[in-house]
N, C-alpha and C. Protein backbone atom coordinates (compact mmCIF):
# COMPACT_ATOMS: atom_id res chain seq x y z
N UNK A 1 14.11 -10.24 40.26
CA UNK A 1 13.07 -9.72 41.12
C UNK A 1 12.25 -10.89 41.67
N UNK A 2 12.01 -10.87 43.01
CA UNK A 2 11.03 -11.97 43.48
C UNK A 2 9.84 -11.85 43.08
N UNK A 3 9.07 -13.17 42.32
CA UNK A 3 7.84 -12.91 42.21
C UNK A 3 7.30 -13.41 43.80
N UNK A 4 5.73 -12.45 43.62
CA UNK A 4 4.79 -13.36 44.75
C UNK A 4 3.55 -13.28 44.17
N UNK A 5 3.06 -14.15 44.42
CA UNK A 5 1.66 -14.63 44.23
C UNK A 5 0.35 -13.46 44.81
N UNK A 6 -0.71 -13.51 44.81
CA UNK A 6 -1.78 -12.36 45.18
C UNK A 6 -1.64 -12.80 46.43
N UNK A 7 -1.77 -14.13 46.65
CA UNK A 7 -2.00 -14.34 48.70
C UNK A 7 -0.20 -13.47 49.72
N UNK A 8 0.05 -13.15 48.43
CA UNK A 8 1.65 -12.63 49.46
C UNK A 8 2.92 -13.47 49.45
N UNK A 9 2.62 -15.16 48.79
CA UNK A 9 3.62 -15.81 49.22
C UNK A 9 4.39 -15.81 48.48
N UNK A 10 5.66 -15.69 48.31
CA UNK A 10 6.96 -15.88 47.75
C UNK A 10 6.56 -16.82 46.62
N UNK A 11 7.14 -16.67 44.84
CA UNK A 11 7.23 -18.09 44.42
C UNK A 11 8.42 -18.06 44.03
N UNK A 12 9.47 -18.68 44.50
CA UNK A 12 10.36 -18.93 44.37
C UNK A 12 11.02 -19.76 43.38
N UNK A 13 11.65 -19.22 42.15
CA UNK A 13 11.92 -19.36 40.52
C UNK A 13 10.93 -19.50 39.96
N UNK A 14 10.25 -18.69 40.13
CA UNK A 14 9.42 -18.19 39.10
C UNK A 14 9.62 -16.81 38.41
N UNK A 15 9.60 -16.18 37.13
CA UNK A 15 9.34 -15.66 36.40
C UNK A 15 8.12 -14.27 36.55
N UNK A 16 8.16 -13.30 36.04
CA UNK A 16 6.53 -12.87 36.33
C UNK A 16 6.28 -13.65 35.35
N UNK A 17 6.25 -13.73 33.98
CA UNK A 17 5.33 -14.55 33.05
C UNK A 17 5.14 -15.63 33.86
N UNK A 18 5.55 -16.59 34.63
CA UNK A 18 5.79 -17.80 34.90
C UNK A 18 4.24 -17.54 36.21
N UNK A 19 4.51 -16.95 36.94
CA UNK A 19 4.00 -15.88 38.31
C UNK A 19 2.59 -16.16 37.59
N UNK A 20 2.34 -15.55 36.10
CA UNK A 20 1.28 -14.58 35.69
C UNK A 20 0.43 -16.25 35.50
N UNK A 21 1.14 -17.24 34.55
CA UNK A 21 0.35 -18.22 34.52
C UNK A 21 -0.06 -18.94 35.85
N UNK A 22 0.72 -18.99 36.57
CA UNK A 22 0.14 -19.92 37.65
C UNK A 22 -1.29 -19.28 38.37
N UNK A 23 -0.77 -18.11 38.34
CA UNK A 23 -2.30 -17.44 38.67
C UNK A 23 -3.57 -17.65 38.37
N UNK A 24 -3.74 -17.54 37.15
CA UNK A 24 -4.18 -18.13 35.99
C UNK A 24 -4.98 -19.50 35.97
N UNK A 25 -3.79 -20.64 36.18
CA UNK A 25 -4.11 -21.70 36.48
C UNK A 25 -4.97 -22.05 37.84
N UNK A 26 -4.50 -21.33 38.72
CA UNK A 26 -5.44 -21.21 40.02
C UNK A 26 -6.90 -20.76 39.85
N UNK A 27 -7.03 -19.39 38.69
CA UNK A 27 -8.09 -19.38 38.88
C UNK A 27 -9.26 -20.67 37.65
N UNK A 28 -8.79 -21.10 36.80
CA UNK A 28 -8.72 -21.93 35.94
C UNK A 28 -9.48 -23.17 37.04
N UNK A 29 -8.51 -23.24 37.93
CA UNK A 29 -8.87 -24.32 38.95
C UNK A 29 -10.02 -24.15 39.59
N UNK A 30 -9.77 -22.81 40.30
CA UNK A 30 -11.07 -22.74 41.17
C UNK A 30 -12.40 -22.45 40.54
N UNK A 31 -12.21 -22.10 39.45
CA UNK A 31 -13.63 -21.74 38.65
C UNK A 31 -13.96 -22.85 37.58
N UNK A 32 -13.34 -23.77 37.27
CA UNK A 32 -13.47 -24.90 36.75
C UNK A 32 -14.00 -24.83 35.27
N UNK A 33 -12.63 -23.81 34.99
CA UNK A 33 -13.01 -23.47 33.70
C UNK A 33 -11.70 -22.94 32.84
N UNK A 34 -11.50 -23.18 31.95
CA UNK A 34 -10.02 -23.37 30.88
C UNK A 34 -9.59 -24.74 31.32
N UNK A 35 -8.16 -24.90 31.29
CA UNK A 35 -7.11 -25.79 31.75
C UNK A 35 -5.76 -25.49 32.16
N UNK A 36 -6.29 -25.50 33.79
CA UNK A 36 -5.12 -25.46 34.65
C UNK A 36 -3.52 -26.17 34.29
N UNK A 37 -3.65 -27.11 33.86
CA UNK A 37 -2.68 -27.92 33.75
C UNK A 37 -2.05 -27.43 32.69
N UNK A 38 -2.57 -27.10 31.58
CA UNK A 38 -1.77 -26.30 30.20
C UNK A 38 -1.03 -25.01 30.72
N UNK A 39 -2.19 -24.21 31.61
CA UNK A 39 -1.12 -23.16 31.67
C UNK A 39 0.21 -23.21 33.04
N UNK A 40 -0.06 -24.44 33.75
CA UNK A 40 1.13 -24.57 34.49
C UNK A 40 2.31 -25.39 33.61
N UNK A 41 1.76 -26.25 32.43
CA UNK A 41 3.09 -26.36 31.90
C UNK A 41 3.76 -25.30 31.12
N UNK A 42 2.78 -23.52 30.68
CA UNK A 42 3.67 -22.66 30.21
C UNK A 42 4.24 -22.23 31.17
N UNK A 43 3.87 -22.13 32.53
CA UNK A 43 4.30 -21.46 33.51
C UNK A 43 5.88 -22.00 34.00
N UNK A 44 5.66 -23.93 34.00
CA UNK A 44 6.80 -24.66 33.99
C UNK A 44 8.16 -24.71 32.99
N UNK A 45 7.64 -24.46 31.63
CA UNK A 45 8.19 -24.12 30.45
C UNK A 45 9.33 -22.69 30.37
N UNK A 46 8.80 -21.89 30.94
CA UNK A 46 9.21 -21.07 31.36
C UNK A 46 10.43 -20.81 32.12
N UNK A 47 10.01 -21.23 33.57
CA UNK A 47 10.87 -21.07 34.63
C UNK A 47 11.01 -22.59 35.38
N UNK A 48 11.65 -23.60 34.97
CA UNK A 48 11.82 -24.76 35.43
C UNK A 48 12.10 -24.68 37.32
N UNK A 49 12.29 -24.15 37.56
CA UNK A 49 12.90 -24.33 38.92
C UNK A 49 11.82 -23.60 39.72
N UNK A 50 10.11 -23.52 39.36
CA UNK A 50 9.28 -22.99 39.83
C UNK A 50 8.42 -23.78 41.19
N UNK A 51 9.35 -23.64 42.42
CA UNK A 51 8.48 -25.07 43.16
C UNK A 51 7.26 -24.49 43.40
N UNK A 52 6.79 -23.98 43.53
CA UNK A 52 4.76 -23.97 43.34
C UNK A 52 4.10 -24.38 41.92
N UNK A 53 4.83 -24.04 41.17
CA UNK A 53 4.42 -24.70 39.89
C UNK A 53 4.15 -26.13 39.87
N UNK A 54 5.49 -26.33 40.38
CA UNK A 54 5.66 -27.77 40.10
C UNK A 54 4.82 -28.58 41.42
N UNK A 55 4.42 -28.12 42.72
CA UNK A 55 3.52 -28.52 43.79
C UNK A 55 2.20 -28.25 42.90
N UNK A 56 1.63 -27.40 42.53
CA UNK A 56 0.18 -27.27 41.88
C UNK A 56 -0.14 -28.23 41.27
N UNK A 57 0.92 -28.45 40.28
CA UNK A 57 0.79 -29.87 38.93
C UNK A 57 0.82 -31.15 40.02
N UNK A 58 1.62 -31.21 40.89
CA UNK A 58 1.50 -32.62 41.58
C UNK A 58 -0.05 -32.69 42.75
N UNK A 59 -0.47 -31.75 42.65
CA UNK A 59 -1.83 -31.77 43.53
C UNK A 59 -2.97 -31.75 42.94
N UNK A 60 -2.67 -30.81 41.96
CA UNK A 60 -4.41 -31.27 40.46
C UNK A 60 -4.02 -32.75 39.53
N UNK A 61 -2.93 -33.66 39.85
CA UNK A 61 -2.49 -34.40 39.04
C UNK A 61 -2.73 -35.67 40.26
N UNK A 62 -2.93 -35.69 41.44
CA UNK A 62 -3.05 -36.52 42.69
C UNK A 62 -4.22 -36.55 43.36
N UNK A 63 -4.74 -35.57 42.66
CA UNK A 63 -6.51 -35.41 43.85
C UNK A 63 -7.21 -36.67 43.05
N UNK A 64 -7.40 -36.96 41.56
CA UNK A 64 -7.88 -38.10 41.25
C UNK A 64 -7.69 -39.30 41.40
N UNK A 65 -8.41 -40.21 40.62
CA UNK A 65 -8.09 -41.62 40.97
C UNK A 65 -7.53 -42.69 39.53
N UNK A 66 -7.12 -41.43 39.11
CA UNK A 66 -6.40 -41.87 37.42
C UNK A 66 -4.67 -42.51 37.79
N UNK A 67 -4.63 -43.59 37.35
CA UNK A 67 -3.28 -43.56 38.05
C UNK A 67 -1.96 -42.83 36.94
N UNK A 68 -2.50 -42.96 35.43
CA UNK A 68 -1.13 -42.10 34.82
C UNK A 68 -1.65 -40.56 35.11
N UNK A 69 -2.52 -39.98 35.44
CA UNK A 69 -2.08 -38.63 36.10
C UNK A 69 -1.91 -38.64 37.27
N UNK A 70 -1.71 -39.11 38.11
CA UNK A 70 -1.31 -39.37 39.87
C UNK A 70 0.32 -39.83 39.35
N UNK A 71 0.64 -40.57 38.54
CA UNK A 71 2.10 -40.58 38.14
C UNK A 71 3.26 -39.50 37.56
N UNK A 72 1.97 -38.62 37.11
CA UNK A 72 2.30 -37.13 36.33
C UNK A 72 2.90 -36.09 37.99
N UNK A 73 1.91 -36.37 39.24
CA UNK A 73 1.81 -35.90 39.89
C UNK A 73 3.07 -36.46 41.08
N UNK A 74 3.56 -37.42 40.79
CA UNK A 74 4.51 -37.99 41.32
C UNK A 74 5.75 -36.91 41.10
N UNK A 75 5.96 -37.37 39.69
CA UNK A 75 6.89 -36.71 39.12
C UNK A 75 7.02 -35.30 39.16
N UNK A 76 5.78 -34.62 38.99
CA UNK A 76 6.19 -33.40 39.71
C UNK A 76 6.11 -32.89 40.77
N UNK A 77 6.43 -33.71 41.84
CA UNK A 77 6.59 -33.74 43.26
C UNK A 77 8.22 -33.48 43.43
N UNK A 78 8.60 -34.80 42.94
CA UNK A 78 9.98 -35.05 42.51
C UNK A 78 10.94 -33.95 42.28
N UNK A 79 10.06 -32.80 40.95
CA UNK A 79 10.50 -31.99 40.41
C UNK A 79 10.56 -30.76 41.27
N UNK A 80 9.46 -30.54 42.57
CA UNK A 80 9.87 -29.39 43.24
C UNK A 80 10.69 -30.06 44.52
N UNK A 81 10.41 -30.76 45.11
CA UNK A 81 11.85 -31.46 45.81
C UNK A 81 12.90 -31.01 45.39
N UNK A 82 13.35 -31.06 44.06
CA UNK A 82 15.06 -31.01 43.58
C UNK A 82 14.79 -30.04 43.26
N UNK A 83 14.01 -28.71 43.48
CA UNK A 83 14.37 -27.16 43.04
C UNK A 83 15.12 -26.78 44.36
N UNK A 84 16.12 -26.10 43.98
CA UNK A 84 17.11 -25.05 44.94
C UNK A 84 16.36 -23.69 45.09
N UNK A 85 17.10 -22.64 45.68
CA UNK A 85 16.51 -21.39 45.23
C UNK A 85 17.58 -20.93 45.10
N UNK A 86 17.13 -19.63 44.02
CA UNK A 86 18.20 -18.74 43.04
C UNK A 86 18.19 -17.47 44.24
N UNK A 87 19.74 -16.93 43.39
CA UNK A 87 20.29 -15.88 44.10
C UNK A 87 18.66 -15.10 44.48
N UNK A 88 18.33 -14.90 43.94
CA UNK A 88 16.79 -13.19 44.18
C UNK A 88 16.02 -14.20 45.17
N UNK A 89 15.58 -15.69 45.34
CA UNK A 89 14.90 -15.78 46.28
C UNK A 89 15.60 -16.40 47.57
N UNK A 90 16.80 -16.19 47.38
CA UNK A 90 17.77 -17.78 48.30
C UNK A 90 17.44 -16.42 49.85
N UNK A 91 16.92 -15.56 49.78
CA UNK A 91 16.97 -14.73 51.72
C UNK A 91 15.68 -15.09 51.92
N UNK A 92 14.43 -15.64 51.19
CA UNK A 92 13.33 -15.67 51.81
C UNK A 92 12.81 -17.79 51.80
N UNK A 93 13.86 -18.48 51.24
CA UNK A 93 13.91 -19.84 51.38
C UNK A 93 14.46 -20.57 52.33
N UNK A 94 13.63 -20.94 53.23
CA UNK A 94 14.02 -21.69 54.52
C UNK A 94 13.65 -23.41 54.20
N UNK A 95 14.89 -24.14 54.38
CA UNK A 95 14.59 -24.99 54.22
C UNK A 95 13.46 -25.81 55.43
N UNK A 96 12.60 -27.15 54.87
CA UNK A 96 11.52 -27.38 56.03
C UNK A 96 12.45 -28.36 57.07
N UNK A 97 11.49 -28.40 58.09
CA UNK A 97 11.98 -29.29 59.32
C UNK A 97 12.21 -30.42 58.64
N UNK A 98 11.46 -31.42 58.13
CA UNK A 98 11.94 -32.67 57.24
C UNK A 98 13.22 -32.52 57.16
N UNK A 99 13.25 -31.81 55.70
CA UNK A 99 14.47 -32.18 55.03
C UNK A 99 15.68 -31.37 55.65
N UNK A 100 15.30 -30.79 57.13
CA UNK A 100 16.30 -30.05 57.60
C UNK A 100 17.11 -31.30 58.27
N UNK A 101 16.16 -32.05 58.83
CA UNK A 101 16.86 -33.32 59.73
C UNK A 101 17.01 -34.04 58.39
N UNK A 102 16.39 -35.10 57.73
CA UNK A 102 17.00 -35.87 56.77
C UNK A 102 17.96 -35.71 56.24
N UNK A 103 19.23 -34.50 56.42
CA UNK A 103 20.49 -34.21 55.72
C UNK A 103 21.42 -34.91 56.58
């Protein structure tokens, strides 16, 4: 089953548990309160091939000026780059203009 997020958007390999944390972590984020980052690694833990997961962690891991978490944030850049999409989300995954020409 495709998860989606409350704004409507597709998350593509994600899990609902997986779905349920990132949510979570968003609001974690915006209210600046728990830790976002714990519950995107259950969310990651979960469903490895979660590219919003893995974009969230590389953007709360890059907004600072720490460089081993901006390296954390590298890496999981890396990590939604090399996600594919699975059979349940592969009709709503368009690949981007970038990496449409870079092939």
């Amino acid at each position: 089953m495709v998860q989606k997020a409350h704004s409507g958007d597709v998350l593509t390999g994600a899990s609902a548990q997986a779905a349920e944390r990132y949510e979570s972590a968003l609001e974690a984020f915006y209210c600046y309160a728990g830790d976002p980052l714990a519950l995107l690694e259950e969310a990651l833990s979960d469903s490895p091939q979660f590219v919003m997961g893995h974009a969230l962690k590389a953007y709360l891991t890059m907004i600072g000026t720490n460089a081993e978490a901006a390296a954390l944030g590298v890496q999981a850049l890396a990590r939604a780059e090399g996600c594919r999409p699975t059979t349940a989300s592969a009709d709503t995954w368009r690949p981007s203009p970038t990496s449409a020409t870079a092939s």
